[in-house]
PDB file of N, CA and C in Angstrom:
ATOM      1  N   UNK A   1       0.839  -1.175   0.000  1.00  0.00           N
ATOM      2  CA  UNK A   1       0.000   0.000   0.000  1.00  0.00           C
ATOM      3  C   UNK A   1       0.882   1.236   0.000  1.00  0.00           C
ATOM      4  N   UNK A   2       0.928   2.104  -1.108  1.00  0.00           N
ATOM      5  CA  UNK A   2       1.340   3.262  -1.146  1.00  0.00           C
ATOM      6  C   UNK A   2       0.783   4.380   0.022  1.00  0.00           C
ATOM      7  N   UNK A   3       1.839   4.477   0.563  1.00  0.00           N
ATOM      8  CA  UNK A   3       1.765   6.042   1.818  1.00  0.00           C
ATOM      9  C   UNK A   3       1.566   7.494   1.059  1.00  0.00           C
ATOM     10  N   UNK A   4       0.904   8.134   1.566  1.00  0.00           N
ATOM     11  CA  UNK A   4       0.841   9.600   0.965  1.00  0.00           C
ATOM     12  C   UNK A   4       1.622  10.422   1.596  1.00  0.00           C
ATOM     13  N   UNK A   5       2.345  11.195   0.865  1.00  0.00           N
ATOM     14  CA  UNK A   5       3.532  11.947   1.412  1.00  0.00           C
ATOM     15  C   UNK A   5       3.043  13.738   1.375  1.00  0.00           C
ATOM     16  N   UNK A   6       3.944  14.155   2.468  1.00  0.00           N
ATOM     17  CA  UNK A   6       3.452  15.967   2.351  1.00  0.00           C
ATOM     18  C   UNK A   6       2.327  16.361   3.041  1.00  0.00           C
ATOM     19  N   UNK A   7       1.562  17.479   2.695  1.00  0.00           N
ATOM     20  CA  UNK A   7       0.533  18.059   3.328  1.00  0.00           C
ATOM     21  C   UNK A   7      -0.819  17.181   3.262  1.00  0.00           C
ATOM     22  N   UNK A   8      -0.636  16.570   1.754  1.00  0.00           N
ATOM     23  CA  UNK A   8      -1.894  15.848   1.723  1.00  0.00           C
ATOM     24  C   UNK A   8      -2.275  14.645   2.649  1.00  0.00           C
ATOM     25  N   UNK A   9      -0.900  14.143   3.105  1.00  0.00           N
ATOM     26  CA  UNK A   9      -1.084  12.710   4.099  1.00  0.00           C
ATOM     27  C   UNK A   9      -1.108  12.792   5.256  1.00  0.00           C
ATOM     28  N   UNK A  10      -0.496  13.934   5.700  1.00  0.00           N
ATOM     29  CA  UNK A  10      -0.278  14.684   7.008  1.00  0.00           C
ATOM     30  C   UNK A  10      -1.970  14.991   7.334  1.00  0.00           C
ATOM     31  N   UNK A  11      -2.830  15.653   6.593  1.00  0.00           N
ATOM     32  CA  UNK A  11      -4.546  16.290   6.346  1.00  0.00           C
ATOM     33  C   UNK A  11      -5.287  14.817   6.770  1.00  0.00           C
ATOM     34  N   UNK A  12      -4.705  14.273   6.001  1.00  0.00           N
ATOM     35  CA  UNK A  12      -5.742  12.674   6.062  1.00  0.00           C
ATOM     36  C   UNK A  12      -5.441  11.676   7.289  1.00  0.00           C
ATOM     37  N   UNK A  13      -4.156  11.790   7.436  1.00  0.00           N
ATOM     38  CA  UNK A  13      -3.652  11.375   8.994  1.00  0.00           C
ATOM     39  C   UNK A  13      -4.177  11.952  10.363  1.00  0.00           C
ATOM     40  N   UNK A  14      -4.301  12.984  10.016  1.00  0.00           N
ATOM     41  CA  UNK A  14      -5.087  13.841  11.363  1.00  0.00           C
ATOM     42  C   UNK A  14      -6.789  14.199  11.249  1.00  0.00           C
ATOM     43  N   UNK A  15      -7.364  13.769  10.247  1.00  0.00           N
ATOM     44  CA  UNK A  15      -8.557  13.662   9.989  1.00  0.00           C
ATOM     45  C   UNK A  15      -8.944  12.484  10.748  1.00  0.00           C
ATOM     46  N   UNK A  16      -8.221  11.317  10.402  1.00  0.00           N
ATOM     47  CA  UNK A  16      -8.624   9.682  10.522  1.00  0.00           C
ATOM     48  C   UNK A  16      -8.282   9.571  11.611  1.00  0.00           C
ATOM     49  N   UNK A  17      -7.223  10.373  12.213  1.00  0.00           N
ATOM     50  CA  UNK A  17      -7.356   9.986  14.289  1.00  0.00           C
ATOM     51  C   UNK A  17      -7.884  11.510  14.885  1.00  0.00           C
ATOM     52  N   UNK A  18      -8.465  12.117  14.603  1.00  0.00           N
ATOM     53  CA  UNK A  18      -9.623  13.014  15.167  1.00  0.00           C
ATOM     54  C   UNK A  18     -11.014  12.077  14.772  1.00  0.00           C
ATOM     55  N   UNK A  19     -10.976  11.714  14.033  1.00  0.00           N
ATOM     56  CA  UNK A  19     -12.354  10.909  13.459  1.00  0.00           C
ATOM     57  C   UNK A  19     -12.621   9.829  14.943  1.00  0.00           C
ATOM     58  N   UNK A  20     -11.293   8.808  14.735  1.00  0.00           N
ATOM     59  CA  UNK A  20     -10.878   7.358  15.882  1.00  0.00           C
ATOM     60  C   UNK A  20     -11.750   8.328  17.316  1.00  0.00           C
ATOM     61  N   UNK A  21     -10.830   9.334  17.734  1.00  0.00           N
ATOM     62  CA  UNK A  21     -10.657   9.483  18.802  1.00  0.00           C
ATOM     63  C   UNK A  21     -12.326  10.126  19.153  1.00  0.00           C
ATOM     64  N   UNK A  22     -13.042  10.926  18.512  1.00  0.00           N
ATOM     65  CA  UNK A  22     -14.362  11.539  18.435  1.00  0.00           C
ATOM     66  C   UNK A  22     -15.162   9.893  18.527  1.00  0.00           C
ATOM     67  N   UNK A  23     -15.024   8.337  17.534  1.00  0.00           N
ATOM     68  CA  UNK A  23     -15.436   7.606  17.946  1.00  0.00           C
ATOM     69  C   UNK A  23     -15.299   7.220  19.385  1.00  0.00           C
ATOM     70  N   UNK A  24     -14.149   7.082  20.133  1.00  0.00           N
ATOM     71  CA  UNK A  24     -13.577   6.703  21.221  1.00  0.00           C
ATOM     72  C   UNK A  24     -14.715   7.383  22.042  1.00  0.00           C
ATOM     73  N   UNK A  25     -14.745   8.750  22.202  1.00  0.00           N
ATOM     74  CA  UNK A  25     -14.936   9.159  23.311  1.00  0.00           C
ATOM     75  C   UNK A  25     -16.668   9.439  22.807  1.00  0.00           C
ATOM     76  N   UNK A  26     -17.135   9.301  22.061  1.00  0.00           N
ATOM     77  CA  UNK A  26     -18.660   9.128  21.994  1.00  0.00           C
ATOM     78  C   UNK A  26     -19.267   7.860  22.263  1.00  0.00           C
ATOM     79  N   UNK A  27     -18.253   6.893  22.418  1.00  0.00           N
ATOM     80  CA  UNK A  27     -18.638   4.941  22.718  1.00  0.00           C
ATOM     81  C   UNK A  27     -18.849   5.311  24.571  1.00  0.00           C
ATOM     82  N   UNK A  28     -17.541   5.760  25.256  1.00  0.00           N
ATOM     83  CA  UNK A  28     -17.876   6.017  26.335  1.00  0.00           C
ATOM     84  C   UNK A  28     -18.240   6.759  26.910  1.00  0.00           C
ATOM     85  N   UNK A  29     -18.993   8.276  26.304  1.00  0.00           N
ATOM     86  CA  UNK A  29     -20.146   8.885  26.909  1.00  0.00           C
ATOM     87  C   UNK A  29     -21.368   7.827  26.482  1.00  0.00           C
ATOM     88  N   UNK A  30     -21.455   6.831  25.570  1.00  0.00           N
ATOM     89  CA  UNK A  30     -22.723   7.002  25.541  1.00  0.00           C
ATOM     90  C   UNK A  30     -22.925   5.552  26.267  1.00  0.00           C
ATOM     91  N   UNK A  31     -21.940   4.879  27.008  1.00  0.00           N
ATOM     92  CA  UNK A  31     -21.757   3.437  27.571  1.00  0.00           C
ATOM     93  C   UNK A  31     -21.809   3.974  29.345  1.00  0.00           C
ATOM     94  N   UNK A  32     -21.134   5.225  29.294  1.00  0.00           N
ATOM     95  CA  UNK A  32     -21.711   5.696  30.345  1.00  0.00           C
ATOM     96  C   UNK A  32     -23.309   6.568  31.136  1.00  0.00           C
ATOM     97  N   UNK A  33     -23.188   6.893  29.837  1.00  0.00           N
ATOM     98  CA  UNK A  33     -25.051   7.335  30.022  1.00  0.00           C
ATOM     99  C   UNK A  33     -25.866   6.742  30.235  1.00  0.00           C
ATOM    100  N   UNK A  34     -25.300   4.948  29.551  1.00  0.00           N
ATOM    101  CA  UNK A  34     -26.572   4.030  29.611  1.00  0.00           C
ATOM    102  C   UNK A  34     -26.606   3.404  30.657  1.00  0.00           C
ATOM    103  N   UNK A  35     -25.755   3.361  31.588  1.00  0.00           N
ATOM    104  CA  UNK A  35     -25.062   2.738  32.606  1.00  0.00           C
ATOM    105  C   UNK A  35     -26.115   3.408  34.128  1.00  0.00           C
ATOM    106  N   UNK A  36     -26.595   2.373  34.836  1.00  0.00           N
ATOM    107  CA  UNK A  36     -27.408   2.926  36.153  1.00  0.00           C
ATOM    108  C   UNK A  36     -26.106   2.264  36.832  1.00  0.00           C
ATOM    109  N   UNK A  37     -25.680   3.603  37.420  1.00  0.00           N
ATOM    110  CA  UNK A  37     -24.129   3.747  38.080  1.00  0.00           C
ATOM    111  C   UNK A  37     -24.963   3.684  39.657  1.00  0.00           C
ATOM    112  N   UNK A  38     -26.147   3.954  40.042  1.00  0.00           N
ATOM    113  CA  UNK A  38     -27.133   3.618  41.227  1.00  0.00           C
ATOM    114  C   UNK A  38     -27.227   2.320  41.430  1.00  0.00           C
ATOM    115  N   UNK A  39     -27.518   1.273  40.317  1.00  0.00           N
ATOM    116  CA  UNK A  39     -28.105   0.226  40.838  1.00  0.00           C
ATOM    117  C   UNK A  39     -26.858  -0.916  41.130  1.00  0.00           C
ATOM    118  N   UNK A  40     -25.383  -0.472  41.246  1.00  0.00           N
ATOM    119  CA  UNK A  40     -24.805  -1.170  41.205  1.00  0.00           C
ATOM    120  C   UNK A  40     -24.872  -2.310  42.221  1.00  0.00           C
ATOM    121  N   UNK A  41     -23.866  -3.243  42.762  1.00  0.00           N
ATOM    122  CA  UNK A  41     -24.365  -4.255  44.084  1.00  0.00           C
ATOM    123  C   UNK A  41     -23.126  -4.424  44.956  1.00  0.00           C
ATOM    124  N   UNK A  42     -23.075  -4.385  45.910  1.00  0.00           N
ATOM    125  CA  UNK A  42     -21.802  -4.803  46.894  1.00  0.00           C
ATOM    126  C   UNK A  42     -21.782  -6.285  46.762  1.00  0.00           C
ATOM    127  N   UNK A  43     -20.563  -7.042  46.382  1.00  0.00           N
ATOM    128  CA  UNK A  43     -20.380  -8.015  45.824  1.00  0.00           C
ATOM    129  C   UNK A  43     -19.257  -8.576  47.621  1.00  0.00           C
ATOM    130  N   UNK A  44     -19.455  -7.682  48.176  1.00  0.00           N
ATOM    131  CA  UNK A  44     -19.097  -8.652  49.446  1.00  0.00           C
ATOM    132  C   UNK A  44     -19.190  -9.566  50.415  1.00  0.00           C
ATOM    133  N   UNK A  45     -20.950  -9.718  50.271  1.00  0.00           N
ATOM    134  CA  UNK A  45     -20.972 -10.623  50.382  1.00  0.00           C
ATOM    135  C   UNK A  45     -21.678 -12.189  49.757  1.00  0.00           C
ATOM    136  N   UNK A  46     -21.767 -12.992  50.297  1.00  0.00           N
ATOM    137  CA  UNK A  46     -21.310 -14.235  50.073  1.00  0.00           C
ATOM    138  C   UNK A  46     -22.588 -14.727  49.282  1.00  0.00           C
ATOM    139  N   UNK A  47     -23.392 -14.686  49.185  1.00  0.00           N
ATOM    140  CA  UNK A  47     -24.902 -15.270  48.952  1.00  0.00           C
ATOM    141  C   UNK A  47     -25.218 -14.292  47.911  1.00  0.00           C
ATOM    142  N   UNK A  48     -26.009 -14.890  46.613  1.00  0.00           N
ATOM    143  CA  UNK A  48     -25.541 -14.345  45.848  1.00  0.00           C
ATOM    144  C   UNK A  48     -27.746 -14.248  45.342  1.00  0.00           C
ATOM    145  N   UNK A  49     -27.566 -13.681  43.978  1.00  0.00           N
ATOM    146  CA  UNK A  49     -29.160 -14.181  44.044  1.00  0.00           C
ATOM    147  C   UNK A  49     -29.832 -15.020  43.606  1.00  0.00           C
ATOM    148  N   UNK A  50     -29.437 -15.779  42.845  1.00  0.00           N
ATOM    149  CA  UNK A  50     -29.195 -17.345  42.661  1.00  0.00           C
ATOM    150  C   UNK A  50     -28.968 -18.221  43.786  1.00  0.00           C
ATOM    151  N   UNK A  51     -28.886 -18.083  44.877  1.00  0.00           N
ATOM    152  CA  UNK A  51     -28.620 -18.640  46.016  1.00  0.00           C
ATOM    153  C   UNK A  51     -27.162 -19.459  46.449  1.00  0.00           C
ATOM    154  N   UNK A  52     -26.225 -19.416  45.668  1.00  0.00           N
ATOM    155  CA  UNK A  52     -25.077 -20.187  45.015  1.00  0.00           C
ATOM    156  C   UNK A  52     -23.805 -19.431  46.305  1.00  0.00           C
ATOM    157  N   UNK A  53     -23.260 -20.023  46.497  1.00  0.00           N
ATOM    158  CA  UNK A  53     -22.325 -19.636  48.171  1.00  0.00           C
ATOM    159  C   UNK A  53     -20.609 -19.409  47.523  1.00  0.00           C
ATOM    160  N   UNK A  54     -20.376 -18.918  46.284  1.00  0.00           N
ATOM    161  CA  UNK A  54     -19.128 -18.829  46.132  1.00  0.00           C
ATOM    162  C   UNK A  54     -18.821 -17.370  46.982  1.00  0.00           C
ATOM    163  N   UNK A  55     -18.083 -17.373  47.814  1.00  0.00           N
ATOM    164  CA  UNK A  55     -17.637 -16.358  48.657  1.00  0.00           C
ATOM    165  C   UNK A  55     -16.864 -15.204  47.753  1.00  0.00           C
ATOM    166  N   UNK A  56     -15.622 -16.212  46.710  1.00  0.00           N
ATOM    167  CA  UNK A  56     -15.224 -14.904  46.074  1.00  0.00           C
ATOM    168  C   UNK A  56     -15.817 -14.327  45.037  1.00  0.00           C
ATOM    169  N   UNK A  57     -16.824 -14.689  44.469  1.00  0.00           N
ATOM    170  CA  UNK A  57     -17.883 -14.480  43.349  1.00  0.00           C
ATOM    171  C   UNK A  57     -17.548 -14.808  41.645  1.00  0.00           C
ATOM    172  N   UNK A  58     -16.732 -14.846  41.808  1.00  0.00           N
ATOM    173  CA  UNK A  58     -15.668 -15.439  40.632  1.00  0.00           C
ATOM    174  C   UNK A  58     -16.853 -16.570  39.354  1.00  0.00           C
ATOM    175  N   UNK A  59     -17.475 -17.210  40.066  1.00  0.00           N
ATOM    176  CA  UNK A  59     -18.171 -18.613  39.667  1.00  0.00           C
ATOM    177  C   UNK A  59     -19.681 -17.038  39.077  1.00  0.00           C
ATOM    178  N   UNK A  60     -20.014 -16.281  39.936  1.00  0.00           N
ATOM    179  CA  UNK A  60     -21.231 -15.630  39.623  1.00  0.00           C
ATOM    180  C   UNK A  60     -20.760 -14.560  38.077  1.00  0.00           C
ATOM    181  N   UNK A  61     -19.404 -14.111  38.725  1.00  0.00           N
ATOM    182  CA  UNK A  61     -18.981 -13.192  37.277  1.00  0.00           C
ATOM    183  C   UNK A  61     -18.753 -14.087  36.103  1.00  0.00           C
ATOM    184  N   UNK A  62     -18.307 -15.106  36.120  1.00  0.00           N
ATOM    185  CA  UNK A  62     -18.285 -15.906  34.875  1.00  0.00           C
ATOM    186  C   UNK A  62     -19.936 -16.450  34.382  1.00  0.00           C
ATOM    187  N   UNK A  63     -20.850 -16.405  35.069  1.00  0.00           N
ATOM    188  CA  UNK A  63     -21.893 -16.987  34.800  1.00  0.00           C
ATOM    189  C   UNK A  63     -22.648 -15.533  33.979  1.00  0.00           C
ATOM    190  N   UNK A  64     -22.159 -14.703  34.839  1.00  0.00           N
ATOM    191  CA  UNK A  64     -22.286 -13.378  33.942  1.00  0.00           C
ATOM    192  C   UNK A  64     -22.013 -12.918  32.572  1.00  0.00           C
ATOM    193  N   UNK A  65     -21.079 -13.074  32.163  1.00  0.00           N
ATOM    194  CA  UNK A  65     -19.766 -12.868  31.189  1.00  0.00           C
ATOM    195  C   UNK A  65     -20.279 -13.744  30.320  1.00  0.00           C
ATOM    196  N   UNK A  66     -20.661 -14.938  30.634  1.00  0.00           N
ATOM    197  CA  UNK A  66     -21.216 -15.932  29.301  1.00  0.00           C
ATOM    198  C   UNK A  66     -22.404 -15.895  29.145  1.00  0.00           C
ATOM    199  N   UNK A  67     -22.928 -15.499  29.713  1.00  0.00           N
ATOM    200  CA  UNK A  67     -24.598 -15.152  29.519  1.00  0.00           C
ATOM    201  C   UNK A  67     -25.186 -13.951  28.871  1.00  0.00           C
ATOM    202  N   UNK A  68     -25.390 -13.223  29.915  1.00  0.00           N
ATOM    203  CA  UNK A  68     -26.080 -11.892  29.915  1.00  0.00           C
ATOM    204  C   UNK A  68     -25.139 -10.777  28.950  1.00  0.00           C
ATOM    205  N   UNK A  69     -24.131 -11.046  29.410  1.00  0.00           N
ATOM    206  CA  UNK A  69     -22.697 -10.116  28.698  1.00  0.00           C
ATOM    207  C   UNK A  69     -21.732 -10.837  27.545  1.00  0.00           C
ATOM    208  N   UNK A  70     -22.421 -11.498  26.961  1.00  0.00           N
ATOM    209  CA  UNK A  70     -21.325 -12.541  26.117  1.00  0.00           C
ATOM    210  C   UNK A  70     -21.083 -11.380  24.722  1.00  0.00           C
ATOM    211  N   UNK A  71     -22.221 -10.797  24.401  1.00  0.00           N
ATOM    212  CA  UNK A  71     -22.022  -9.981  23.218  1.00  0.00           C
ATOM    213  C   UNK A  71     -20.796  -8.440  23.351  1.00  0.00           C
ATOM    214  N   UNK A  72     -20.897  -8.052  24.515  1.00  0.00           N
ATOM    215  CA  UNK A  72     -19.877  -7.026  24.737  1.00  0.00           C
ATOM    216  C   UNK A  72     -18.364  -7.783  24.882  1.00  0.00           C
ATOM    217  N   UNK A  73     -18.401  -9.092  25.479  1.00  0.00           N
ATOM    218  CA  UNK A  73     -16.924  -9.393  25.882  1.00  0.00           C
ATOM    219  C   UNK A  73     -16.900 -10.299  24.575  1.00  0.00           C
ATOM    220  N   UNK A  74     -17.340 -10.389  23.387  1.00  0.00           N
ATOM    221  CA  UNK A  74     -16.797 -11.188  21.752  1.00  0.00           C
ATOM    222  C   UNK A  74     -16.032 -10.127  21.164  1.00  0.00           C
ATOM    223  N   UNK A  75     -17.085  -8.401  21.320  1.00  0.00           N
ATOM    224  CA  UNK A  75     -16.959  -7.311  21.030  1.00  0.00           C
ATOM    225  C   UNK A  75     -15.163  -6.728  21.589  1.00  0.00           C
ATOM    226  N   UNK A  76     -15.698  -7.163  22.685  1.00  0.00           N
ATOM    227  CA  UNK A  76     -14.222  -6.523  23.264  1.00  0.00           C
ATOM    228  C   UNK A  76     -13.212  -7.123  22.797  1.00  0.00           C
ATOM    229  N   UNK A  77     -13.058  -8.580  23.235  1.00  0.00           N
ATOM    230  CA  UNK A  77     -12.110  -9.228  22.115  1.00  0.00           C
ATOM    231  C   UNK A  77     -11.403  -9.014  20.867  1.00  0.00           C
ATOM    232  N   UNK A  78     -12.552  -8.472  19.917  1.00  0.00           N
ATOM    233  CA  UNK A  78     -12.343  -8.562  18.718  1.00  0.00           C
ATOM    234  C   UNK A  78     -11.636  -7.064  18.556  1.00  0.00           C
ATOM    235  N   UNK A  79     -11.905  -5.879  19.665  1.00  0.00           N
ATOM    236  CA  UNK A  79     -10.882  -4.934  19.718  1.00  0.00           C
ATOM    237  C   UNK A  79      -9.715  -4.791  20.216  1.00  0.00           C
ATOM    238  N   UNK A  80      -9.729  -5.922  21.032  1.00  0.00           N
ATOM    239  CA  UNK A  80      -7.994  -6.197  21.630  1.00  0.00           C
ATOM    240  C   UNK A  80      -7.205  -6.700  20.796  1.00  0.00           C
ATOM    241  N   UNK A  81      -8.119  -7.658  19.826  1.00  0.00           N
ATOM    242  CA  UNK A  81      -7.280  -8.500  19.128  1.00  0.00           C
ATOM    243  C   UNK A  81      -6.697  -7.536  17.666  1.00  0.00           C
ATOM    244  N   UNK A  82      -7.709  -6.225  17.351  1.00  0.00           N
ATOM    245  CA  UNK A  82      -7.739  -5.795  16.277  1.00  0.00           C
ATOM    246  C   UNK A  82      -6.235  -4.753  16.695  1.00  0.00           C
ATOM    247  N   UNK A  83      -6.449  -4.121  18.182  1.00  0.00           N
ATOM    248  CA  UNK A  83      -4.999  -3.453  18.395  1.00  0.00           C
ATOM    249  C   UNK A  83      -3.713  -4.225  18.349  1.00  0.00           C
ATOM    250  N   UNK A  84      -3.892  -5.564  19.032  1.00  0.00           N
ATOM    251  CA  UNK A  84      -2.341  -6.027  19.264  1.00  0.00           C
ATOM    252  C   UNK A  84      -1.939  -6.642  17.367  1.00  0.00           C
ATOM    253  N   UNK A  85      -2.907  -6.792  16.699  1.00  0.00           N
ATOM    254  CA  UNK A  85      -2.387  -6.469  15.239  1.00  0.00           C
ATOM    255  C   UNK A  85      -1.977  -5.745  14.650  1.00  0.00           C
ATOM    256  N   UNK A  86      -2.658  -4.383  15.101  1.00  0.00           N
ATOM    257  CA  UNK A  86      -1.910  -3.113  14.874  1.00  0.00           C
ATOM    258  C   UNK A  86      -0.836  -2.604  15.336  1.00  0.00           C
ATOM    259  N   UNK A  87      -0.352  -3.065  16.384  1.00  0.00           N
ATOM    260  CA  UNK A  87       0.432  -2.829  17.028  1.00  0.00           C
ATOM    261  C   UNK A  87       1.551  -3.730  16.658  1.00  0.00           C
ATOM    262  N   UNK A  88       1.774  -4.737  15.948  1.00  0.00           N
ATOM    263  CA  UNK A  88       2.596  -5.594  15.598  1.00  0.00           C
ATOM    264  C   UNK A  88       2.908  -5.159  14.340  1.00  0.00           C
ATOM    265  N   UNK A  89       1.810  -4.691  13.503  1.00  0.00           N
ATOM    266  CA  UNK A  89       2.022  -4.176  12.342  1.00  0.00           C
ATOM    267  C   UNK A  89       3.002  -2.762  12.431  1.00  0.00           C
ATOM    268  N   UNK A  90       2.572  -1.670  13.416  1.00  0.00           N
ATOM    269  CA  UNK A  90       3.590  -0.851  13.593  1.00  0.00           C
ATOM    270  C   UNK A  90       4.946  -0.649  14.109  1.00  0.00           C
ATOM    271  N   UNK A  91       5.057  -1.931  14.726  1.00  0.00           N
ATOM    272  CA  UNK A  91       6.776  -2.221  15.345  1.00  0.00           C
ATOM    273  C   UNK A  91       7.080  -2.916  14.293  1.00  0.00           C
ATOM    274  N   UNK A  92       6.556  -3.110  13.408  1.00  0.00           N
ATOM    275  CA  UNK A  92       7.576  -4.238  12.582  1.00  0.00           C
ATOM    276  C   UNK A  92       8.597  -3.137  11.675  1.00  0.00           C
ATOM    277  N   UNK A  93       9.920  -3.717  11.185  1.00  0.00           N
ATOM    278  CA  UNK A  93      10.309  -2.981  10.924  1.00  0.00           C
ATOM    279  C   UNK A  93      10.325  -2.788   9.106  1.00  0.00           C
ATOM    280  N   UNK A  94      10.584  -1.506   8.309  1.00  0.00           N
ATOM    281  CA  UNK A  94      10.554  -1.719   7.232  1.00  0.00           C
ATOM    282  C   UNK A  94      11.692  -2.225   6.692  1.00  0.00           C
ATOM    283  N   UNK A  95      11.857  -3.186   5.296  1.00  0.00           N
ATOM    284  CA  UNK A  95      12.733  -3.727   4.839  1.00  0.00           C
ATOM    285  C   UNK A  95      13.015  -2.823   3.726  1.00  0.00           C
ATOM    286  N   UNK A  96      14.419  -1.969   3.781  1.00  0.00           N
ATOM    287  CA  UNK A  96      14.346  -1.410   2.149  1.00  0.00           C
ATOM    288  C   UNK A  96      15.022  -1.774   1.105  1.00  0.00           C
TER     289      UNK A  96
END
């Protein structure tokens, strides 16, 4: 893939991470808006609402995570996995 050189690539480079970053921070205003930051739960103790006695809750967050939340944590994945590609792609070095 040919790089664009000069003013014109420099314009399109700072377009496309003002663009990223305006995505970024409109995902988490609007993940925080949706969010009842009230109804959260003290997870200290032991009894859970399922009735299930794992003390460290570990067994309840995974029952979580694959259930109710499976579509955000595929999601998330697929953005960790999409950076540490990018990120491999940008340390690599060029051959000239």
């Amino acid at each position: 893939m040919e790089q664009l050189s000069g003013k014109v690539g420099n314009i399109i480079n700072l377009v496309t991470a003002l663009l990223l970053v305006a995505v970024f921070v409109l995902a988490i205003l609007s993940a925080s808006a949706s969010n009842s930051w009230g109804d959260a739960k003290d997870i200290t103790f032991t009894e859970w609402d399922d009735v299930s006695k794992d003390a460290s809750g570990i067994e309840h967050v995974g029952g979580l995570l694959f259930t109710k939340y499976v579509i955000p944590f595929e999601v998330l994945s697929l953005v960790l996995l999409a950076a540490l590609l990018g990120s491999i792609y940008m340390a690599k070095k060029e051959v000239e």
